[in-house]
C-alpha atoms as a PDB file:
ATOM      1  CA  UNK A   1      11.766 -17.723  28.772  1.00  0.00           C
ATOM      2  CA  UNK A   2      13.927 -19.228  26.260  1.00  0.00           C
ATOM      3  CA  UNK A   3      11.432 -18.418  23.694  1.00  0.00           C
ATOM      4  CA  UNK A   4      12.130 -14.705  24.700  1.00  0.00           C
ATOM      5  CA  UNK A   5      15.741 -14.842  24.623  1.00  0.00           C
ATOM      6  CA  UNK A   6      15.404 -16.311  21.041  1.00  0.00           C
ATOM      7  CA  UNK A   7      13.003 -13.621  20.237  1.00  0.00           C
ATOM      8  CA  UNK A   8      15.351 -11.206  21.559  1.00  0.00           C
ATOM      9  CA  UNK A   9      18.721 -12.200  20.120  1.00  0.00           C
ATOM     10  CA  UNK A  10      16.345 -12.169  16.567  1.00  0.00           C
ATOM     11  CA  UNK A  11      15.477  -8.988  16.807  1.00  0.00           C
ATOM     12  CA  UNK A  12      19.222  -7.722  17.891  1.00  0.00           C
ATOM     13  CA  UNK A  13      20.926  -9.443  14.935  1.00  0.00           C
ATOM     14  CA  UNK A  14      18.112  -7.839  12.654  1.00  0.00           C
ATOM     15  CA  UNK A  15      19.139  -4.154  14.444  1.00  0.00           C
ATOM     16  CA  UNK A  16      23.090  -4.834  14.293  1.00  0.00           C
ATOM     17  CA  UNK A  17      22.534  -5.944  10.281  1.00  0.00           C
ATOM     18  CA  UNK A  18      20.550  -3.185   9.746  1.00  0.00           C
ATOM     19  CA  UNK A  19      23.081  -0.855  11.389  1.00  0.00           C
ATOM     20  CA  UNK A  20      26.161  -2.223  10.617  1.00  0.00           C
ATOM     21  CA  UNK A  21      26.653  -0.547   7.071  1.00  0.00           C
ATOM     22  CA  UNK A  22      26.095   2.573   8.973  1.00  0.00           C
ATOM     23  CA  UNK A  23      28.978   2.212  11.248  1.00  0.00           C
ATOM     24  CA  UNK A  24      31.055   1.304   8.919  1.00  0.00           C
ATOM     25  CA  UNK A  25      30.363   4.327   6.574  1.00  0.00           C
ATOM     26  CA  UNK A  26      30.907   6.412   9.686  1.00  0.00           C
ATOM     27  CA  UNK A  27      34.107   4.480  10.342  1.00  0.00           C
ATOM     28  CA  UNK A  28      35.771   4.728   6.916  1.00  0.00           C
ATOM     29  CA  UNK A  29      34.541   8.490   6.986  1.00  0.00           C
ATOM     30  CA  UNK A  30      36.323   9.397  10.379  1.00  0.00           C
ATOM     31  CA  UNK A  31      39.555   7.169   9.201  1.00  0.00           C
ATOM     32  CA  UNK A  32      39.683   9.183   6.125  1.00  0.00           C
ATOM     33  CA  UNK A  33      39.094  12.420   7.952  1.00  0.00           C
ATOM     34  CA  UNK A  34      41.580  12.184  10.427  1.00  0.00           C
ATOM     35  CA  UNK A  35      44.181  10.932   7.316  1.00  0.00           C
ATOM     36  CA  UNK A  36      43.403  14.340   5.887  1.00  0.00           C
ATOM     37  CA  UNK A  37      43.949  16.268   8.997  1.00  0.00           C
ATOM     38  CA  UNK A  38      47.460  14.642   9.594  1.00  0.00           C
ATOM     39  CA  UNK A  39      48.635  15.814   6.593  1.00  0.00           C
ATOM     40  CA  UNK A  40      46.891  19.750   7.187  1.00  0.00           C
ATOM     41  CA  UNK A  41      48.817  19.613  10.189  1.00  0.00           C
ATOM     42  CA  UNK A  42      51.931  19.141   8.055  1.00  0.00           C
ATOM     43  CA  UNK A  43      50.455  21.690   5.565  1.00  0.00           C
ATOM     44  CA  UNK A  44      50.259  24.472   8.493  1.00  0.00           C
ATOM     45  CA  UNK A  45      53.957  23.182   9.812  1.00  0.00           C
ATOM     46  CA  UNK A  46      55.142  26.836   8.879  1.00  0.00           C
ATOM     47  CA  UNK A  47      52.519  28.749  11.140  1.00  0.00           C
ATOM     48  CA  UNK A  48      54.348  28.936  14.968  1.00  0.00           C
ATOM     49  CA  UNK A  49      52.995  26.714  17.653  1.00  0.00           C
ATOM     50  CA  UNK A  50      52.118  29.358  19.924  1.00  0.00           C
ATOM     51  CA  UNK A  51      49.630  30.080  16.792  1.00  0.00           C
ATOM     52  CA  UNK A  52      48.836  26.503  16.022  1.00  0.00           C
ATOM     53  CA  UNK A  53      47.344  25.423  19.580  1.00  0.00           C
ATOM     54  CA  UNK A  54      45.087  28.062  19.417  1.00  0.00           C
ATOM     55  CA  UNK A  55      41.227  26.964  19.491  1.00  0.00           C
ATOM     56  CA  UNK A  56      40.440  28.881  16.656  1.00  0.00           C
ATOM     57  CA  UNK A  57      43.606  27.213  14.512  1.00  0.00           C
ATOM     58  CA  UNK A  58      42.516  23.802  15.754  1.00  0.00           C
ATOM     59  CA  UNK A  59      38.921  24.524  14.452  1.00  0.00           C
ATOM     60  CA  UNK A  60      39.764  26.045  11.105  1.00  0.00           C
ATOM     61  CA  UNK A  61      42.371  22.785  10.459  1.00  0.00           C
ATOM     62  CA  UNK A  62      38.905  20.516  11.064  1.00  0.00           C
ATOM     63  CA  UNK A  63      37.479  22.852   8.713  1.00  0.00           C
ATOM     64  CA  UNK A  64      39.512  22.598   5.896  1.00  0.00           C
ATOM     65  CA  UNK A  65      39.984  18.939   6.408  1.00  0.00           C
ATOM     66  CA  UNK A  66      35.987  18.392   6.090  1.00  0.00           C
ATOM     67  CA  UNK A  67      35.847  20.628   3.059  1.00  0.00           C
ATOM     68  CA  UNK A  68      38.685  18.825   1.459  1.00  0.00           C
ATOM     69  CA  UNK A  69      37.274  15.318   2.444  1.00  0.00           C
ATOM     70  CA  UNK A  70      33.846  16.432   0.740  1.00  0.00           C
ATOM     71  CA  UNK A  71      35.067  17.897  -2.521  1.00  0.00           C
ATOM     72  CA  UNK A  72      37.657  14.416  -2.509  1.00  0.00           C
ATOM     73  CA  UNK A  73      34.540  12.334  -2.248  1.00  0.00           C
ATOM     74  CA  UNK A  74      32.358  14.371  -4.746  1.00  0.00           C
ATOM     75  CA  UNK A  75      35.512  14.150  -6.946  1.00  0.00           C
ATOM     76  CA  UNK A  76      35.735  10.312  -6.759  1.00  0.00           C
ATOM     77  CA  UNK A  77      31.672   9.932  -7.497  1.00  0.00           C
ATOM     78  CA  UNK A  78      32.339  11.577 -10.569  1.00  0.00           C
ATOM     79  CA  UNK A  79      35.407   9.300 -11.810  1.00  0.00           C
ATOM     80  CA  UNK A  80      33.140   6.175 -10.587  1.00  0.00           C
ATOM     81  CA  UNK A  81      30.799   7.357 -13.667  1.00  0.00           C
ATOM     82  CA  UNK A  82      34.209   6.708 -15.837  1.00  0.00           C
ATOM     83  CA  UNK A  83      34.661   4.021 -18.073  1.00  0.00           C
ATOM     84  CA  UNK A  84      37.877   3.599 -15.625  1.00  0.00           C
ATOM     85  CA  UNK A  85      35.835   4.657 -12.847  1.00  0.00           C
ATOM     86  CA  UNK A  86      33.488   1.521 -13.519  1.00  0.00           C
ATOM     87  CA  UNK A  87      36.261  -1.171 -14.286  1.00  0.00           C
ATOM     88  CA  UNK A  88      38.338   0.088 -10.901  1.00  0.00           C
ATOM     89  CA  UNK A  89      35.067  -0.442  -9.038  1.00  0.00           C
ATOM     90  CA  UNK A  90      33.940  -3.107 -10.945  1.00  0.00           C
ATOM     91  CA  UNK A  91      37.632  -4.935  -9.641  1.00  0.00           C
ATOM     92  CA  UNK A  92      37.143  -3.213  -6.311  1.00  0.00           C
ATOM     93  CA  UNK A  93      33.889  -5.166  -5.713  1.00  0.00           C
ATOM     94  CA  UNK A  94      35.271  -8.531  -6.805  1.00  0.00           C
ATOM     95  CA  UNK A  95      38.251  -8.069  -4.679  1.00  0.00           C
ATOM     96  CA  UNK A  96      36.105  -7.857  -1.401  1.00  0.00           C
ATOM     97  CA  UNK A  97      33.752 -10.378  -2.516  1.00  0.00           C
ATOM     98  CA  UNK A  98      36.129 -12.653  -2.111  1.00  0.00           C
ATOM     99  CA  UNK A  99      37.563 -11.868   1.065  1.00  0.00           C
ATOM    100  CA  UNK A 100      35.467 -13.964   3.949  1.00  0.00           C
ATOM    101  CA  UNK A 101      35.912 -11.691   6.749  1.00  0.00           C
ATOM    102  CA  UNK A 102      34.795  -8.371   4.730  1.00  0.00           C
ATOM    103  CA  UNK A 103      32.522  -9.890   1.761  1.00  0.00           C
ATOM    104  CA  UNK A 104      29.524  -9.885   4.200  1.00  0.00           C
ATOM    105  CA  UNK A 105      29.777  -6.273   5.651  1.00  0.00           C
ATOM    106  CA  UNK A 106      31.195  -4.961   2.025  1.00  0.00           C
ATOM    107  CA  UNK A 107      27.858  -6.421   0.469  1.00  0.00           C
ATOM    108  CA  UNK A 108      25.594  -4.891   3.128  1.00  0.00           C
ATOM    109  CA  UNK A 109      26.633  -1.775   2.532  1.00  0.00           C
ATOM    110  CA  UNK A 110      26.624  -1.906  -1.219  1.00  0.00           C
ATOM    111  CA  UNK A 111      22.945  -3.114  -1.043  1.00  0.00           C
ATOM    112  CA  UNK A 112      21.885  -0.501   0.993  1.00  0.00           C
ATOM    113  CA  UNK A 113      23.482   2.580  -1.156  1.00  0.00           C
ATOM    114  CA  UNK A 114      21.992   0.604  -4.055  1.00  0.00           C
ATOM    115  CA  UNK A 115      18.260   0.780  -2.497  1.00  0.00           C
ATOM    116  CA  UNK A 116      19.175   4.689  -2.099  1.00  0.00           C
ATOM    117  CA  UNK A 117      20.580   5.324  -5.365  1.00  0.00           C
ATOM    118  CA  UNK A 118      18.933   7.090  -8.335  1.00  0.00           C
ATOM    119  CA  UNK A 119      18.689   4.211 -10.540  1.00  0.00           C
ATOM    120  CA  UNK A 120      16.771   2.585  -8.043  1.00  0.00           C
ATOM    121  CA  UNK A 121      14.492   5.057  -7.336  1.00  0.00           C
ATOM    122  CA  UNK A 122      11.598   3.753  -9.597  1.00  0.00           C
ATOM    123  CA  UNK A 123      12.193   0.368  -8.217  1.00  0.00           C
ATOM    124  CA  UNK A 124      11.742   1.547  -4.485  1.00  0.00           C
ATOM    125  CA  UNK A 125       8.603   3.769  -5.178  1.00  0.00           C
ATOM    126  CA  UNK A 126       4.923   3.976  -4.249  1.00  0.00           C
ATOM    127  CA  UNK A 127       4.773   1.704  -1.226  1.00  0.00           C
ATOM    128  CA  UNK A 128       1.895  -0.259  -0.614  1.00  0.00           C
ATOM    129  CA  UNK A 129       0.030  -3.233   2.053  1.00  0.00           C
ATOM    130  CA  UNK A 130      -0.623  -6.404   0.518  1.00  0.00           C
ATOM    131  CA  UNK A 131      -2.577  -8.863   2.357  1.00  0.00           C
ATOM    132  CA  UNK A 132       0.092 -11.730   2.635  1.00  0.00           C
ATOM    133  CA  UNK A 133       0.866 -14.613   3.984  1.00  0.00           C
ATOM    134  CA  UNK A 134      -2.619 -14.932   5.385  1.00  0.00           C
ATOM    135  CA  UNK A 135      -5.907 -13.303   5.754  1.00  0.00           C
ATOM    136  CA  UNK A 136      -5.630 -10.449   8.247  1.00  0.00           C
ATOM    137  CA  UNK A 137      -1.881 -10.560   8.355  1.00  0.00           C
ATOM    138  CA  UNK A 138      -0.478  -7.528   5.847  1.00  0.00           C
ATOM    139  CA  UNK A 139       2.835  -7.016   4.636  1.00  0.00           C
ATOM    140  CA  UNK A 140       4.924  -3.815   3.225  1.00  0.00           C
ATOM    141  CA  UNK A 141       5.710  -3.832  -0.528  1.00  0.00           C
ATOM    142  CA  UNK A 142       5.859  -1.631  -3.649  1.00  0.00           C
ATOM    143  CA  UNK A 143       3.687  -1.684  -6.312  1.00  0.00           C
ATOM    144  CA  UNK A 144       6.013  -1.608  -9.780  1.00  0.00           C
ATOM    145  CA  UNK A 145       2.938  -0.792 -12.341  1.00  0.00           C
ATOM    146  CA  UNK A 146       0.287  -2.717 -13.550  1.00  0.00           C
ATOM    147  CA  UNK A 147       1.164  -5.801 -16.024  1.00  0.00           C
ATOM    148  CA  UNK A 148       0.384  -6.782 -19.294  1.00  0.00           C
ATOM    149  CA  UNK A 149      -1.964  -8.892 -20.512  1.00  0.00           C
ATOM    150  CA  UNK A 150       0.262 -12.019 -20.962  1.00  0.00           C
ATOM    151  CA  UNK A 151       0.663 -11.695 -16.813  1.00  0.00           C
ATOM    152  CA  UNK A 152      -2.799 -12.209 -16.391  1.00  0.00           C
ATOM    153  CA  UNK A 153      -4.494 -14.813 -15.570  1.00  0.00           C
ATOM    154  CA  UNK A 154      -8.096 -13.070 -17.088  1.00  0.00           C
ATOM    155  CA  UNK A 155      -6.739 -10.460 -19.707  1.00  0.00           C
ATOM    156  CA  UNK A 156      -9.685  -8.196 -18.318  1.00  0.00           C
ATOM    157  CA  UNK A 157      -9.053  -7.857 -15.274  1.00  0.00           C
ATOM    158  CA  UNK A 158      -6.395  -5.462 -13.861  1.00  0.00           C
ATOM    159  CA  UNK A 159      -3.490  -6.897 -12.257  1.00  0.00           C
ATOM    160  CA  UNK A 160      -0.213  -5.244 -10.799  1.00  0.00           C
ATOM    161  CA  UNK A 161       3.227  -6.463  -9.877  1.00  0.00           C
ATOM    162  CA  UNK A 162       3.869  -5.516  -6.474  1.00  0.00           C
ATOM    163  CA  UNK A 163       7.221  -6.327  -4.814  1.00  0.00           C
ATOM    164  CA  UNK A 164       7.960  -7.801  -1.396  1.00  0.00           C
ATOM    165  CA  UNK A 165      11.155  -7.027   0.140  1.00  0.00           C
ATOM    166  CA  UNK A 166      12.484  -8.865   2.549  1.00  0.00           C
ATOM    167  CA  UNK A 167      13.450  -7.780   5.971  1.00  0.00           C
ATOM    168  CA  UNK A 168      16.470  -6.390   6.936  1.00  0.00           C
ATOM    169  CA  UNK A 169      18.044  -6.422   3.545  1.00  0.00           C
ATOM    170  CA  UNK A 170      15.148  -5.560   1.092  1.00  0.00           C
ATOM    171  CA  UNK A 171      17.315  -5.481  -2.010  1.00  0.00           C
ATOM    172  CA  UNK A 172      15.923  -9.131  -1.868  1.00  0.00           C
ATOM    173  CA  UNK A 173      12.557 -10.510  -1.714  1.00  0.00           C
ATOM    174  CA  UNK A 174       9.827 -11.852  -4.159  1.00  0.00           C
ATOM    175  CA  UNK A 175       7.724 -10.679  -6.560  1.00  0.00           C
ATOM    176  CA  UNK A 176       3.334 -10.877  -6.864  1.00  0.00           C
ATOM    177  CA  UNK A 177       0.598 -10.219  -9.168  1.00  0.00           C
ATOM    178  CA  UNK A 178      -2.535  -9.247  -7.332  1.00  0.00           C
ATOM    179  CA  UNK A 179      -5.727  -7.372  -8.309  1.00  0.00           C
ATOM    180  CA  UNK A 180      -6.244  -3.918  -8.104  1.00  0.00           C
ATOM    181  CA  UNK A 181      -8.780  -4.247  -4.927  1.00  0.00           C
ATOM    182  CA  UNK A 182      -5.657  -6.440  -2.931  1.00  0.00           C
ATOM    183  CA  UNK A 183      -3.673  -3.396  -2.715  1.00  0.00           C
ATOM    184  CA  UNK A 184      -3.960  -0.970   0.046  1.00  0.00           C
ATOM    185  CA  UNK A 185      -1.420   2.315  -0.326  1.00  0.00           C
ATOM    186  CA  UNK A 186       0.197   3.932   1.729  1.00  0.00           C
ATOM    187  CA  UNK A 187       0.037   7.402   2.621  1.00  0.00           C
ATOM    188  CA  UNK A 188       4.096   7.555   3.114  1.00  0.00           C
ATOM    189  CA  UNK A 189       7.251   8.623   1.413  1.00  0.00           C
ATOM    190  CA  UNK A 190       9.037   5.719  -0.225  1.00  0.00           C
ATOM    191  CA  UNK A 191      12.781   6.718   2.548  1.00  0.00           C
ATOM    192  CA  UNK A 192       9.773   6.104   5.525  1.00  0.00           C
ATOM    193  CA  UNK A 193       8.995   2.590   4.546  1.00  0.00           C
ATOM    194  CA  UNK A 194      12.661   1.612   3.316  1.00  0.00           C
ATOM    195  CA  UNK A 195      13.555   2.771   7.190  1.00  0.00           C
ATOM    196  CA  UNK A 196      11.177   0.511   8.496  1.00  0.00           C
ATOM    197  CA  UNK A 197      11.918  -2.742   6.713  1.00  0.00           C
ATOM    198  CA  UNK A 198      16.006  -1.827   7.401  1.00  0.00           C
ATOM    199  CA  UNK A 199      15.230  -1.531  11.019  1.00  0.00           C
ATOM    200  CA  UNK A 200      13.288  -4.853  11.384  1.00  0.00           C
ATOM    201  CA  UNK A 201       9.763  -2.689  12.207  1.00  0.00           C
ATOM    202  CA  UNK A 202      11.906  -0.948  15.118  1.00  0.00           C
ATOM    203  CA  UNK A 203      12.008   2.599  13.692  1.00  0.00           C
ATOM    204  CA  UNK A 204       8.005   3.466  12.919  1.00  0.00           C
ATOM    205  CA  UNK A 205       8.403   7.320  12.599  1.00  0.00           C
END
């Protein structure tokens, strides 16, 4: 029994990790959102109550808010590609890193845009099985291109660099050289198998 419990409360701090820069995203998205709307609300002050109240007021209010909250976010992507966009964030992260409370949360959820982001995409790409730890035991990885010669053991033989991510945060992990006939590929995009190592194995579809 208390094996199961430990088992349990594993596999619930692997979910709430891989969840938790979700919420958060969702969090700072709603606190913004509702920031904007309090000041549309001010923005419409002219329009008569009677008018305001109305369902169809209410809904276009959300509306604007949303589009506004969108183009403010596309607009801030773009001045993160700066020069000033990259010191600001560059001083942003550094500020939170050092905060105890917030560094861990902060860092989860830069980790996980990082895995999603463009520059990463080559990184993250062609997922593969690699027989590892043991025989008969296989673990997720992706296979990063075959090496050169100095990697090799036997210059003939072909050898590729596959990388093994670790579970829930796969931003970290370790990195093998195996033979051509070790790897086993997947037939699955590379978003399916990122899901499944965030998620701990829980999410298979």
């Amino acid at each position: 029994m208390k094996k199961f419990f430990k088992g349990a409360f594993s596999f619930f701090i692997q979910g709430l990790l891989a969840l938790l820069p979700l919420f958060v995203s969702i969090w700072v998205f709603m606190f913004v959102f509702r920031f904007i709307e309090g000041i549309m609300d001010n923005v419409f002050v002219f329009i008569p109550a009677e008018y305001l109240e109305t369902k169809s007021m209410i809904y276009l209010i959300k509306a604007v808010s949303f589009v506004t909250l969108v183009a403010l976010i596309t607009l801030f992507g773009i001045f993160v590609r700066t020069v000033f966009g990259r010191v600001l964030l560059s001083v942003t992260d550094s500020f939170f890193m050092h905060i105890p409370g917030l560094r861990p949360i902060y860092k989860a959820v830069r980790q996980v845009i990082e895995s999603f982001s463009s520059n990463k995409k080559s990184f993250f790409s062609n997922p593969v099985l690699v027989e590892y730890p043991s025989q008969g035991i296989w673990t997720i990885g992706f296979n990063t291109g075959e090496v050169t010669a100095d990697f090799k053991p036997e210059p003939e033989e072909k050898r590729f660099s596959v990388f093994i991510p670790t579970t829930p945060n796969p931003t970290s992990g370790f990195l093998m050289i195996v033979t051509e006939n070790q790897i086993r590929p997947l037939n699955m995009k590379t978003d399916r198998a990122m899901q499944f190592l965030l998620t701990g194995g829980v999410v298979k579809e």
